[in-house]
Protein backbone atom coordinates (compact mmCIF):
# COMPACT_ATOMS: atom_id res chain seq x y z
CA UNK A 1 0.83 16.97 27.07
CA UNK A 2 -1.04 18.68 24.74
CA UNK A 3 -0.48 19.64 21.04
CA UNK A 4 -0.97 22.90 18.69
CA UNK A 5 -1.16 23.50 15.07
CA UNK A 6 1.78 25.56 13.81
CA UNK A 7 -1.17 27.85 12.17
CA UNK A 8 -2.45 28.35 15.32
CA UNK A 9 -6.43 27.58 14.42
CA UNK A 10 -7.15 24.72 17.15
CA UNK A 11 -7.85 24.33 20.67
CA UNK A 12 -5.02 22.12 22.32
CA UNK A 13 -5.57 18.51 21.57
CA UNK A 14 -4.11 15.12 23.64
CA UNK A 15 -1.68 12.57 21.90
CA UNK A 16 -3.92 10.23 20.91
CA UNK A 17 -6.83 13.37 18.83
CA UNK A 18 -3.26 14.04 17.09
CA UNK A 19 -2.29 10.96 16.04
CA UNK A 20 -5.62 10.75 14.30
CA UNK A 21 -6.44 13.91 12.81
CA UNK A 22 -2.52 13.73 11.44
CA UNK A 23 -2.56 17.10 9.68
CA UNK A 24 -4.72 19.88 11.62
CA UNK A 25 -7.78 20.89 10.52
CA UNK A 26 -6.75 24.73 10.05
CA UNK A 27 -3.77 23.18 7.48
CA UNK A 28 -0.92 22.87 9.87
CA UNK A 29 1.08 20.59 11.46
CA UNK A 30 1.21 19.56 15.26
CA UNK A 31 3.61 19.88 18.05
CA UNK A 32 3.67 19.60 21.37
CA UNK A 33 3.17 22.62 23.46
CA UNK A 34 6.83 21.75 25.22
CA UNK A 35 9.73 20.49 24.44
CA UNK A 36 11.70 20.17 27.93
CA UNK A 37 15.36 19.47 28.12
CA UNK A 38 16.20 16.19 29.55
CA UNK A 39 17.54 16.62 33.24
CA UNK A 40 21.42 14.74 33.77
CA UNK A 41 20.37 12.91 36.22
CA UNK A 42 17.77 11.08 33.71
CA UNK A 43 19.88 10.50 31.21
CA UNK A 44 22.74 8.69 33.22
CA UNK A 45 19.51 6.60 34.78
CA UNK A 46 18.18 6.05 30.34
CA UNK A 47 22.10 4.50 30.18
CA UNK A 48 21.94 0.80 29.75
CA UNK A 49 18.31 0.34 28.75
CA UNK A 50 17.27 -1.15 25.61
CA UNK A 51 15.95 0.26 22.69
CA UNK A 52 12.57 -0.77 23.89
CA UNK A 53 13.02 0.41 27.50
CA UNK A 54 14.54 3.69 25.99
CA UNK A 55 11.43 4.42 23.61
CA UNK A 56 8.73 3.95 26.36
CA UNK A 57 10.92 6.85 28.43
CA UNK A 58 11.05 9.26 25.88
CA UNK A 59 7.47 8.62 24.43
CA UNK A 60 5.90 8.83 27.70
CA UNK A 61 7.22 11.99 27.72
CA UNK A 62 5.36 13.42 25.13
CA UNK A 63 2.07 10.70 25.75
CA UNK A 64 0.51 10.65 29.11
CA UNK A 65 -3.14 9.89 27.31
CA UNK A 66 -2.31 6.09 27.16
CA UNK A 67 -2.08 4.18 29.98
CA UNK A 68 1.69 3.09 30.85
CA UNK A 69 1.40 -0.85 30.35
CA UNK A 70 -0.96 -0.33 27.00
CA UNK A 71 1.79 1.94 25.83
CA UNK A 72 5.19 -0.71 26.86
CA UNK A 73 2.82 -3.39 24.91
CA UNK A 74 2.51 -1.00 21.59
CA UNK A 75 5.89 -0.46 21.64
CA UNK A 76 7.09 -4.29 22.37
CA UNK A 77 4.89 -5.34 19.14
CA UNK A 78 6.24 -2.64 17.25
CA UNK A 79 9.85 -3.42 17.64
CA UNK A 80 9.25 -7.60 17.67
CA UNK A 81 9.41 -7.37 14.01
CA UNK A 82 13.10 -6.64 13.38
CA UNK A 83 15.73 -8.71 13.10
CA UNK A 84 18.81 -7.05 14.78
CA UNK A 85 18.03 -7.05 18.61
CA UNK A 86 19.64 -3.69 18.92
CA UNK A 87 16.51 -2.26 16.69
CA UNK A 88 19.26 0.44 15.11
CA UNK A 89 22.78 -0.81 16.04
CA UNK A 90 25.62 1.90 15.23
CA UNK A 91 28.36 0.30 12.81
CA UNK A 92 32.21 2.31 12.80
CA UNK A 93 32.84 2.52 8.84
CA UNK A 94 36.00 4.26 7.86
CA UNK A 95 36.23 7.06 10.68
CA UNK A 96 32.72 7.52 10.79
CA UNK A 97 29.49 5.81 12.56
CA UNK A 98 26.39 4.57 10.45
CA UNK A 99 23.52 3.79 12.07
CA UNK A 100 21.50 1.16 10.53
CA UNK A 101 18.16 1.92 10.50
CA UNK A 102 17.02 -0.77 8.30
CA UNK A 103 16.54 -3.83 9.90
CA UNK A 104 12.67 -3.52 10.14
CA UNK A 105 10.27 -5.55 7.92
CA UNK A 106 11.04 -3.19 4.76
CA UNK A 107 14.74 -2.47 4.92
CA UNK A 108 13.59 0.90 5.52
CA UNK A 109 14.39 3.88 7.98
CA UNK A 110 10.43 4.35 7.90
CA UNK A 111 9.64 1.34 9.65
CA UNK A 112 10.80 2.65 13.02
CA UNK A 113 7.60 4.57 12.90
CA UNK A 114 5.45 2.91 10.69
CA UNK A 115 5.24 -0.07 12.74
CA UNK A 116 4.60 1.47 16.13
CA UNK A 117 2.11 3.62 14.38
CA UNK A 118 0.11 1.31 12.82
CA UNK A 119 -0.19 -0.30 16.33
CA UNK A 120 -1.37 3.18 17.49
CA UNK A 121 -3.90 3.67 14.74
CA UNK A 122 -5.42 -0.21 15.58
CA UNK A 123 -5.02 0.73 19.48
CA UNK A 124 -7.44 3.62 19.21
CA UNK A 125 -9.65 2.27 16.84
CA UNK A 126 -10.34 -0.60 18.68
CA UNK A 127 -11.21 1.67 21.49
CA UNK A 128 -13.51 4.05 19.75
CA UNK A 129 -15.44 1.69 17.43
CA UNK A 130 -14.28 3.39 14.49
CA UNK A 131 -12.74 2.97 10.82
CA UNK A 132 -9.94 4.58 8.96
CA UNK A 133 -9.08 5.76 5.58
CA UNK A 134 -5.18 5.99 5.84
CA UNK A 135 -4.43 7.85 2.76
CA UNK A 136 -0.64 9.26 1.85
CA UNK A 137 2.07 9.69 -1.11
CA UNK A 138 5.31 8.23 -0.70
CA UNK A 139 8.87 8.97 -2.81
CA UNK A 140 9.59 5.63 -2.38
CA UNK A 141 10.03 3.93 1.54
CA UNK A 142 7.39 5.37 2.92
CA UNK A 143 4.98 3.57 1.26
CA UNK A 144 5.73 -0.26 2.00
CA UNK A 145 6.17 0.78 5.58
CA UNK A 146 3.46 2.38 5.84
CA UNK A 147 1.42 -0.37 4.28
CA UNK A 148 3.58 -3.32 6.16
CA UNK A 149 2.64 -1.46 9.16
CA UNK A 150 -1.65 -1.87 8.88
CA UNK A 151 -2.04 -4.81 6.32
CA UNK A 152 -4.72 -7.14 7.60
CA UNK A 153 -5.91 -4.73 10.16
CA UNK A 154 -9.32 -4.39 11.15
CA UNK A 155 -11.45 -0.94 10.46
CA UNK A 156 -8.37 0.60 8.14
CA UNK A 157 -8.47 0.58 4.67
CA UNK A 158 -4.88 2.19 3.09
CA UNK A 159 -4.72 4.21 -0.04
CA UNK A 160 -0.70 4.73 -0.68
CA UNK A 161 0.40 7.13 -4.01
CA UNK A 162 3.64 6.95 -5.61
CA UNK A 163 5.32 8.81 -8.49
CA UNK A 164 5.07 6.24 -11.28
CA UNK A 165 8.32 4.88 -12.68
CA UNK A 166 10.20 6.71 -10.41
CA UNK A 167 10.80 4.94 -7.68
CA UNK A 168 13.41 1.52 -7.56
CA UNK A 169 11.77 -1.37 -9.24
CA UNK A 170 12.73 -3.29 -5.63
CA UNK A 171 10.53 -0.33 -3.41
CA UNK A 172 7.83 -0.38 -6.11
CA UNK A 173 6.97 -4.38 -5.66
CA UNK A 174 7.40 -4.11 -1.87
CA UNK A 175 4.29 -1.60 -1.83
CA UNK A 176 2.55 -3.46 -5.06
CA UNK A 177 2.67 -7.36 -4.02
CA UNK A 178 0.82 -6.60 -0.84
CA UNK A 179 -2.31 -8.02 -2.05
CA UNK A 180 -4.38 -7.54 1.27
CA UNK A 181 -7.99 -6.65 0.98
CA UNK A 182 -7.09 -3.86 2.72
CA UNK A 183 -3.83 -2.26 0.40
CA UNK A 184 -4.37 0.06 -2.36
CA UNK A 185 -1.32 0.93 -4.52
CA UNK A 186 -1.68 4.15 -6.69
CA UNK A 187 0.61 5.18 -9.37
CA UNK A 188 0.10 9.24 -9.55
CA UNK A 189 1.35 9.42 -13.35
CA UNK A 190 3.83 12.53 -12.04
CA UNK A 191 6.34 13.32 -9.61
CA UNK A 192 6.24 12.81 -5.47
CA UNK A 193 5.45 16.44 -4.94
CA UNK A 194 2.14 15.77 -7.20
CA UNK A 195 1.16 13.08 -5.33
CA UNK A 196 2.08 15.40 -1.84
CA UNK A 197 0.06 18.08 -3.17
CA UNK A 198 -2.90 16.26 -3.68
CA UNK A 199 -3.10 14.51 -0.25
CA UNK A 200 -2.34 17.79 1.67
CA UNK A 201 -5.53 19.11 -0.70
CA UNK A 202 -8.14 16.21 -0.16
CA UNK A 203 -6.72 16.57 4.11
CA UNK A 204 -7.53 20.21 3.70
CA UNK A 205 -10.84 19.54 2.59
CA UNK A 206 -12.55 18.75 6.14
CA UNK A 207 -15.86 17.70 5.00
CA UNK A 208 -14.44 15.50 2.87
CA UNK A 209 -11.52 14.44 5.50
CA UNK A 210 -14.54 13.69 8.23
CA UNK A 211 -17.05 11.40 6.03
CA UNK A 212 -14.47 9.45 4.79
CA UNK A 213 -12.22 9.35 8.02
CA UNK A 214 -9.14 9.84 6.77
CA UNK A 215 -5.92 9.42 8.27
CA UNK A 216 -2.40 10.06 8.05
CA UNK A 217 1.17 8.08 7.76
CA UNK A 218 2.77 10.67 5.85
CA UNK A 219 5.86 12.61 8.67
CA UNK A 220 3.32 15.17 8.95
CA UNK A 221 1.70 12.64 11.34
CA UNK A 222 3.42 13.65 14.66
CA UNK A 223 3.83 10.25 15.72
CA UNK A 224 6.49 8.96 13.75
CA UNK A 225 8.76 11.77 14.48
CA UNK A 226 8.32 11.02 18.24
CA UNK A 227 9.58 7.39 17.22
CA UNK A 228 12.22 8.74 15.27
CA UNK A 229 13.44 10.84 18.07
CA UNK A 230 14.17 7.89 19.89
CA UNK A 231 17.29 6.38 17.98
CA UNK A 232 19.29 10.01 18.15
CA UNK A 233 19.13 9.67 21.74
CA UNK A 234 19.82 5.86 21.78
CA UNK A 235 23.01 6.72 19.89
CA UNK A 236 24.05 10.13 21.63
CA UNK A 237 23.55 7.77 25.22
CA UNK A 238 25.71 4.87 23.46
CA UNK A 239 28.32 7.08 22.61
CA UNK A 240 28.69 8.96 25.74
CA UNK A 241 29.12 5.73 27.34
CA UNK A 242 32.01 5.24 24.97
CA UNK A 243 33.59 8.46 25.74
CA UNK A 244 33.21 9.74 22.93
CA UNK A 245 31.16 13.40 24.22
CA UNK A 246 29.10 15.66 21.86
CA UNK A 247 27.73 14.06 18.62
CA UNK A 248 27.36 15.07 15.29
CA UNK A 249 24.28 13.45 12.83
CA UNK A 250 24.22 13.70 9.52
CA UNK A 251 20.93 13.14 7.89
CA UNK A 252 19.85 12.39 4.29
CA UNK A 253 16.60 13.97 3.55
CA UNK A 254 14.43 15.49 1.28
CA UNK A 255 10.79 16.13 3.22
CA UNK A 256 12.73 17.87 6.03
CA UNK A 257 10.84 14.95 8.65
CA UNK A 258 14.00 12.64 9.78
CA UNK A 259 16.12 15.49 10.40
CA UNK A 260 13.11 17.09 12.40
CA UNK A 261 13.08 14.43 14.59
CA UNK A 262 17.28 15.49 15.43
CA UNK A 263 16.00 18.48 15.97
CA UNK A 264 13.46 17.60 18.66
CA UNK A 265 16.17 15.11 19.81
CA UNK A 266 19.00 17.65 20.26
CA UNK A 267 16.19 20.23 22.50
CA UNK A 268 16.22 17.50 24.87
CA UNK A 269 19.74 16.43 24.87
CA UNK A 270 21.42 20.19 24.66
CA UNK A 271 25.26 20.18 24.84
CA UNK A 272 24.93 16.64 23.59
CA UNK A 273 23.84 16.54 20.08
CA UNK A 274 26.28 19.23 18.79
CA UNK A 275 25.09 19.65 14.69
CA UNK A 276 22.91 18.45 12.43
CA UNK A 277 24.11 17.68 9.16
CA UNK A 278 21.57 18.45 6.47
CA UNK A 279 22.30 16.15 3.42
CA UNK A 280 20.61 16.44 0.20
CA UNK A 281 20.95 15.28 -3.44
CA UNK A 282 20.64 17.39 -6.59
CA UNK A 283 17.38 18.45 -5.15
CA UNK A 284 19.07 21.01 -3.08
CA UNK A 285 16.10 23.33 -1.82
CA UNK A 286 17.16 22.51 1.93
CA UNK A 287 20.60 23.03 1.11
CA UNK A 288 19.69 26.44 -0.46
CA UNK A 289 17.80 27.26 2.45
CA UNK A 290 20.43 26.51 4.95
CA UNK A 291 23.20 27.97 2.91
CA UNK A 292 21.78 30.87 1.97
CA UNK A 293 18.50 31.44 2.78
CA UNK A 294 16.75 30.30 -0.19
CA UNK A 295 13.52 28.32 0.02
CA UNK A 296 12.44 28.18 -3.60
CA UNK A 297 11.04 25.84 -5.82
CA UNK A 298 13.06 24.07 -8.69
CA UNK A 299 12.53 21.30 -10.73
CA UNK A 300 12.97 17.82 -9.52
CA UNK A 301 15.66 15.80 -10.98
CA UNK A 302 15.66 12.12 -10.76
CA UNK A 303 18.59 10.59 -8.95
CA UNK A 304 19.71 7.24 -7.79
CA UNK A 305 18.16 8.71 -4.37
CA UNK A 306 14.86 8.96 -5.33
CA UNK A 307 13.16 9.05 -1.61
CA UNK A 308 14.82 12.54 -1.85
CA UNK A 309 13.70 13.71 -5.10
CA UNK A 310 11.82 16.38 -3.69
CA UNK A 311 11.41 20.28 -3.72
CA UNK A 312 8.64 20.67 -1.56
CA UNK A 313 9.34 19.63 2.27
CA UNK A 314 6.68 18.55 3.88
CA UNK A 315 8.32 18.90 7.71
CA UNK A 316 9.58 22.48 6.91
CA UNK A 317 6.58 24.26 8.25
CA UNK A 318 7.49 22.46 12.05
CA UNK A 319 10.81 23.90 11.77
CA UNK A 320 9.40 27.28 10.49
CA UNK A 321 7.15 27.89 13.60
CA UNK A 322 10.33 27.37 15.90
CA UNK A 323 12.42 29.96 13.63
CA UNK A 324 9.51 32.24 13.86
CA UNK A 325 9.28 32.25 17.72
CA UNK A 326 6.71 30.13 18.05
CA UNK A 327 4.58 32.95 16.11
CA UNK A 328 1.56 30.87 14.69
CA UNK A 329 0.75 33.94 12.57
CA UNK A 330 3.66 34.18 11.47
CA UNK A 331 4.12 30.69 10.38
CA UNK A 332 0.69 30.88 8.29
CA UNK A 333 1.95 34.27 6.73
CA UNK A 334 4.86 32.37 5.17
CA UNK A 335 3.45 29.33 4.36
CA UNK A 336 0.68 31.19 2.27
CA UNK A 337 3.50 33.33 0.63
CA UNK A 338 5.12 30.52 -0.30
CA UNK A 339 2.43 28.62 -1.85
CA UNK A 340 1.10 31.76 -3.88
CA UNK A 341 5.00 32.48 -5.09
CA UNK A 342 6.98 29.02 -4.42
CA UNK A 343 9.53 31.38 -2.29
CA UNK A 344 10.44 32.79 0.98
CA UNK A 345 12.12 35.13 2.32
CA UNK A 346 14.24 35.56 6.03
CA UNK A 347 16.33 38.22 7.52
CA UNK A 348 19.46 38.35 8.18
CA UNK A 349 19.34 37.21 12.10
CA UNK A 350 16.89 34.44 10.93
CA UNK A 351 19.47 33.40 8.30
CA UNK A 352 22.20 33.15 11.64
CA UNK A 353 19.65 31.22 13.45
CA UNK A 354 19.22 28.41 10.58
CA UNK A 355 23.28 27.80 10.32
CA UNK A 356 23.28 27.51 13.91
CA UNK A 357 21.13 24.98 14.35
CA UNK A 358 21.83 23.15 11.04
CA UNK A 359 25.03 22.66 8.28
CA UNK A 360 24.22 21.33 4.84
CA UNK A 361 25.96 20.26 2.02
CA UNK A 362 24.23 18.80 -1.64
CA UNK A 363 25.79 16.04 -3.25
CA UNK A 364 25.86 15.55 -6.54
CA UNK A 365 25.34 11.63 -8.81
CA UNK A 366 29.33 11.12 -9.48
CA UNK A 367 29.76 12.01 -5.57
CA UNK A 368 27.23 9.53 -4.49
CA UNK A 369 28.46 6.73 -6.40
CA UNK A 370 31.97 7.44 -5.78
CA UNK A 371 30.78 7.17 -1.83
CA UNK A 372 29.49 3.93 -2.57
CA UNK A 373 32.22 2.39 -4.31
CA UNK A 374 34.59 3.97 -1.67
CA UNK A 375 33.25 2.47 1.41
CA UNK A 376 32.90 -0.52 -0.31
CA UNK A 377 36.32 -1.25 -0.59
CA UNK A 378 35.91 -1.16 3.13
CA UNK A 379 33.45 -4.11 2.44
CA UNK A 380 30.39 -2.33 3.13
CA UNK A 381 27.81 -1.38 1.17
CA UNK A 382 25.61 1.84 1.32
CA UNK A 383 22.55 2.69 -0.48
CA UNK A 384 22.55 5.40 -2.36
CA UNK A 385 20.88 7.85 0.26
CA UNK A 386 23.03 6.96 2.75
CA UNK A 387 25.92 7.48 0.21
CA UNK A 388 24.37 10.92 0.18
CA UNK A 389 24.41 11.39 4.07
CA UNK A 390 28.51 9.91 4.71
CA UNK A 391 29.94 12.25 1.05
CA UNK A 392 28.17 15.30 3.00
CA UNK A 393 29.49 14.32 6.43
CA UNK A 394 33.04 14.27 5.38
CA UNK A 395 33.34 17.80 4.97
CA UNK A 396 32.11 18.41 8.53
CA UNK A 397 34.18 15.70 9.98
CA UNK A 398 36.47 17.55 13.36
CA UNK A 399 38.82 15.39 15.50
CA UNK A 400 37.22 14.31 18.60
CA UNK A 401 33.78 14.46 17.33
CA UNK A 402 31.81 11.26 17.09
CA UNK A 403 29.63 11.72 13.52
CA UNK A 404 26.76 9.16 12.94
CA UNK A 405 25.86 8.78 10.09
CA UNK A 406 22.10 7.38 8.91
CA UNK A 407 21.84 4.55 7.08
CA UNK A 408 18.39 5.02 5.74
CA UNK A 409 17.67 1.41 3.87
CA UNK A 410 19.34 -1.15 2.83
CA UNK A 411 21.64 -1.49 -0.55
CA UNK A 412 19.66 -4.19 -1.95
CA UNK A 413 16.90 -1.96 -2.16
CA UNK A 414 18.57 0.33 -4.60
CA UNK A 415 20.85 -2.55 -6.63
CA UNK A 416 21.19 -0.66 -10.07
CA UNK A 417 22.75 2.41 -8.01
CA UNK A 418 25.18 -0.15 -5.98
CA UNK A 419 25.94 -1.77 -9.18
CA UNK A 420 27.11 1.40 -10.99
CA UNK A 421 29.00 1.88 -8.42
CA UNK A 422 31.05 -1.18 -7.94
CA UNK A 423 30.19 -3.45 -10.46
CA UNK A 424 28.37 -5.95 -8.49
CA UNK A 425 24.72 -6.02 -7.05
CA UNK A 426 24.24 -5.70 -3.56
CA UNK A 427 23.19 -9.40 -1.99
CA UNK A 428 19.32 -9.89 -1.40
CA UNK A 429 18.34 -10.31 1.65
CA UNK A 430 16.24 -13.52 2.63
CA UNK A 431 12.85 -10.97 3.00
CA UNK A 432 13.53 -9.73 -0.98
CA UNK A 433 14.65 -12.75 -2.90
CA UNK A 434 11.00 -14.13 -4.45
CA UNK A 435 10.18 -10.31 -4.69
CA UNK A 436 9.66 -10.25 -8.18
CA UNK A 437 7.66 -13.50 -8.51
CA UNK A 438 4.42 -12.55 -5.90
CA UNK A 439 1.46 -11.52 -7.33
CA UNK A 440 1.10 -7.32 -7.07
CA UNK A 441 -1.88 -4.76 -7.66
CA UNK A 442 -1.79 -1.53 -8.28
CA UNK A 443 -3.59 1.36 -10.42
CA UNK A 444 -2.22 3.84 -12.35
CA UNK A 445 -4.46 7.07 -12.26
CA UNK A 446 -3.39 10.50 -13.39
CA UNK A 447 -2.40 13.30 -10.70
CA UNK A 448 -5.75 14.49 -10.11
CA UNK A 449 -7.18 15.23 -7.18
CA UNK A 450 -10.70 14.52 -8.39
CA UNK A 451 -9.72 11.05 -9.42
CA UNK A 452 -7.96 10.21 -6.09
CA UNK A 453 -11.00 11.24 -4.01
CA UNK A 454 -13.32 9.70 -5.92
CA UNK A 455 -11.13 5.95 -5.87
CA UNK A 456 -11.40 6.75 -2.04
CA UNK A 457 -15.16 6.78 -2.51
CA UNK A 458 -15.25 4.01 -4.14
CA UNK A 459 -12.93 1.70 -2.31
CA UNK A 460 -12.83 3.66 1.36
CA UNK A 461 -14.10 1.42 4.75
C-alpha cells in the first residue's frame, strides 16, 4: 500500500515514510491510494476476535511495510495499557449505545492512537538510527496522549502547544506534570487554531522540518486515523452479531479527524455503517458546512467542550479530496482559496454529496448540560463532549437503527461542566486523584511562530 498527498506534489510513499513525514512535504495530508470494501466473507471470519486480533486485520490492510509479528507486537503493547479488556466496550444508555473510548492511560478517545503510535514512532527509529522532534498543538486531549504515548522514549524529544487557560484545569496538569526529560509543555498565549496554525507553518517549512526532524501526532498524522478506524468496525461487527443490522455513529468533533476515521470505516463496511452523525458545539463551522454548504471562519467561543473549540478543521482537507473526485488540483485550489479568504464555496451536486454521506446538528451550552444532567438520572455520567455527541443523536434517532454514540473522555476530566450540570462532581478515577499535587512544567510563550521554532532549537534532540 502506498500513500499520496491530497495536493498531489509527492511520489507514492510506504506506511512507515508516512507515518514519519506526518504532514506531506507539498502541504497536504496523506491517504492511501485505496480504500477497498471489505469482502462478507471477511467480515463474518473478523466476528469473534478481539479488539487486538481485530486491529492487526484491518491495519494490515493498509500496512504491508512491517513485518506481520513486529506489527501483532506494536499493537499488543499499545493496547496493554488500558484497563477495560474490551479496549472500547459499547454501554446501552437510555435507547442509545455509547462507546467508551476512554479507558486508556488519559481517559481520552486519543489514546487509541496515541499509544500505538508512539510505539510506531520508537519502532522505526530504532530501526533507522534516528531522532525525532514530535512537535503538535492540542485543544485539550490530544496533548497528554500524545505525550503519555513517547515519555521516556529514546531519540524523541516532544514539544506539545496548548491554548492557555482554555483548556480544563484536569487536561492541563495531565500534559504539565509529565516532568520527563523528554516533555515540553507550551502555553501558546491564544486560541487552539493559533497554536494549529503555527505547527502547520514551521511543518511547511521543509528545511526547517528536515534539520530538526520533526514529527507529527497531530490527526493529520495518518496513523491514528487507521487506529481509529478500528473501533467503528469493532462496534458495527458487535452489533451485527446482536441483530441489530445497519449502524448509525454519532461523532463529537471539532478538527473533522474522529469522524474521518467513520468515514474510512463506513468505505469498507458499505451497507453497514448507515450515517454519520456530525456533532458540534457552538463552534458550528462543520455543521454549517454540512447543512448548508458553508465552510467559513467565525470566532471561537469557549464552551464546556473545549477539545471542540475550533473553526479551523484540520482533517477537512482528507475529506475534501474525496468530494473533489480524488482531484489533487482541485483539492489545492480550495485549500489556497480558503486560506487567502477563510471561505469556500461548492455546487449544488457537491452540496447533495456532503448530506449523503454525513448529518449534523450543533448543540448549544444549555443543551449540553441538560444532556448531562439527563442521562444522569439514568446514573451515568457524560462529559461534556460526549453530551454534545448523544443531544445531536437524538434528533436522528429511527426505530430499528442501532446509534452509537462516542464517548470521547471521561467526566472526571471535565468536573466543573458535570457539576453544573447535576450538582455533584464526577468521581476521580484512581489514575487522577494526586493530580493536582505532582510537580508540572510548562512555558508560556506568545503565539509566535518565531518563538516556537526557536524553543525547538534550543531544546530539540
Amino acid at each position: 500500500m502506498k500513500y499520496l498527498s491530497t495536493r498531489g506534489g509527492i511520489t507514492p510513499i510506504p506506511f512507515s515514510e508516512a507515518v514519519m513525514m506526518g504532514l506531506a512535504t507539498d502541504g497536504g495530508l496523506l491517504l492511501p491510494e485505496k480504500i477497498e470494501p471489505v469482502a462478507d466473507k471477511t467480515i463474518v471470519a473478523w466476528q469473534g476476535l478481539s479488539y487486538q486480533e481485530l486491529a492487526f486485520e484491518v491495519m494490515s490492510r493498509f500496512i504491508d511495510d512491517i513485518p506481520a509479528p513486529d506489527l501483532r507486537d506494536l499493537i499488543n503493547r499499545s493496547y496493554a495499557t488500558f484497563s477495560h479488556p474490551e479496549i472500547t466496550p459499547l454501554v446501552a444508555v437510555d435507547g442509545m449505545r455509547i462507546m467508551e473510548l476512554f479507558h486508556g492511560p488519559t481517559l481520552a478517545f486519543k489514546d487509541v492512537a496515541l499509544q500505538f503510535l508512539g510505539n510506531v514512532f520508537e519502532y522505526l527509529l530504532k530501526k533507522s538510527g534516528e531522532k525525532m522532534n514530535i512537535l503538535g498543538a492540542t485543544s485539550g486531549d490530544t496533548g497528554s496522549a500524545a505525550i503519555y504515548g513517547v515519555r521516556g522514549k529514546e531519540n524523541i524529544r516532544i514539544f506539545i502547544l496548548h491554548p492557555h487557560k482554555r483548556v480544563s484545569p484536569v487536561q492541563e496538569l495531565q500534559m504539565t506534570t509529565v516532568v520527563d526529560d523528554n516533555v515540553f509543555n507550551i502555553a501558546v498565549q491564544g486560541t487552539f487554531d493559533d497554536g494549529q496554525a503555527i505547527v502547520k507553518e514551521i511543518f511547511n517549512d521543509i528545511p526547517f522540518k528536515e534539520k530538526y526532524h520533526l514529527g507529527a501526532v497531530n490527526s493529520i498524522n495518518w496513523a491514528r486515523i487507521l487506529a481509529q478506524v478500528v473501533y467503528y468496525i469493532q462496534a458495527t461487527l458487535r452489533l451485527g452479531q446482536e441483530g441489530g443490522g445497519m449502524v448509525d455513529f454519532s461523532v463529537p468533533t471539532g478538527n473533522f479527524g474522529d469522524i474521518f476515521a467513520g468515514y474510512v470505516a463506513r468505505l469498507m463496511m458499505p451497507g453497514r455503517i448507515r450515517r454519520l452523525i456530525l456533532a458540534t458545539n457552538e463552534n458550528d463551522l462543520l455543521t454549517r458546512f454540512v447543512n448548508h454548504g458553508d465552510y467559513s471562519v467565525g470566532q471561537v467561543r469557549q464552551t464546556s467542550s473545549p477539545s471542540m473549540d475550533i473553526q479551523v478543521a484540520s482533517n477537512f482537507e482528507r475529506y475534501l479530496y474525496y468530494l473533489h473526485g480524488g482531484d489533487a488540483n482541485r483539492t489545492r485550489e480550495s485549500m489556497a482559496q480558503f486560506a487567502s479568504s477563510g471561505l469556500m464555496a461548492f455546487d449544488a451536486s457537491q452540496r447533495q454529496r456532503i448530506r449523503e454521506d454525513f448529518c449534523s446538528r450543533s448543540v448549544t451550552e444549555e443543551e449540553t448540560l441538560a444532556e448531562i444532567a439527563r442521562c444522569a438520572k439514568d446514573r451515568y455520567i457524560l462529559d461534556p463532549h460526549t453530551a454534545v455527541g448523544v443531544r445531536a443523536a437524538r434528533d436522528f434517532q429511527e426505530e430499528g437503527i442501532a446509534i452509537v454514540c462516542l464517548a470521547t473522555a471521561h467526566p472526571a476530566k471535565f468536573g466543573a461542566a458535570v457539576e453544573r450540570a447535576t450538582g455533584s462532581q464526577a468521581e476521580l478515577p484512581e489514575a487522577l486523584v494526586d493530580l493536582a499535587t505532582r510537580p508540572s512544567r510548562c512555558s508560556v510563550l506568545p503565539a509566535d511562530s518565531r518563538v516556537i521554532r526557536e524553543y525547538i532549537e534550543n531544546n530539540g534532540v
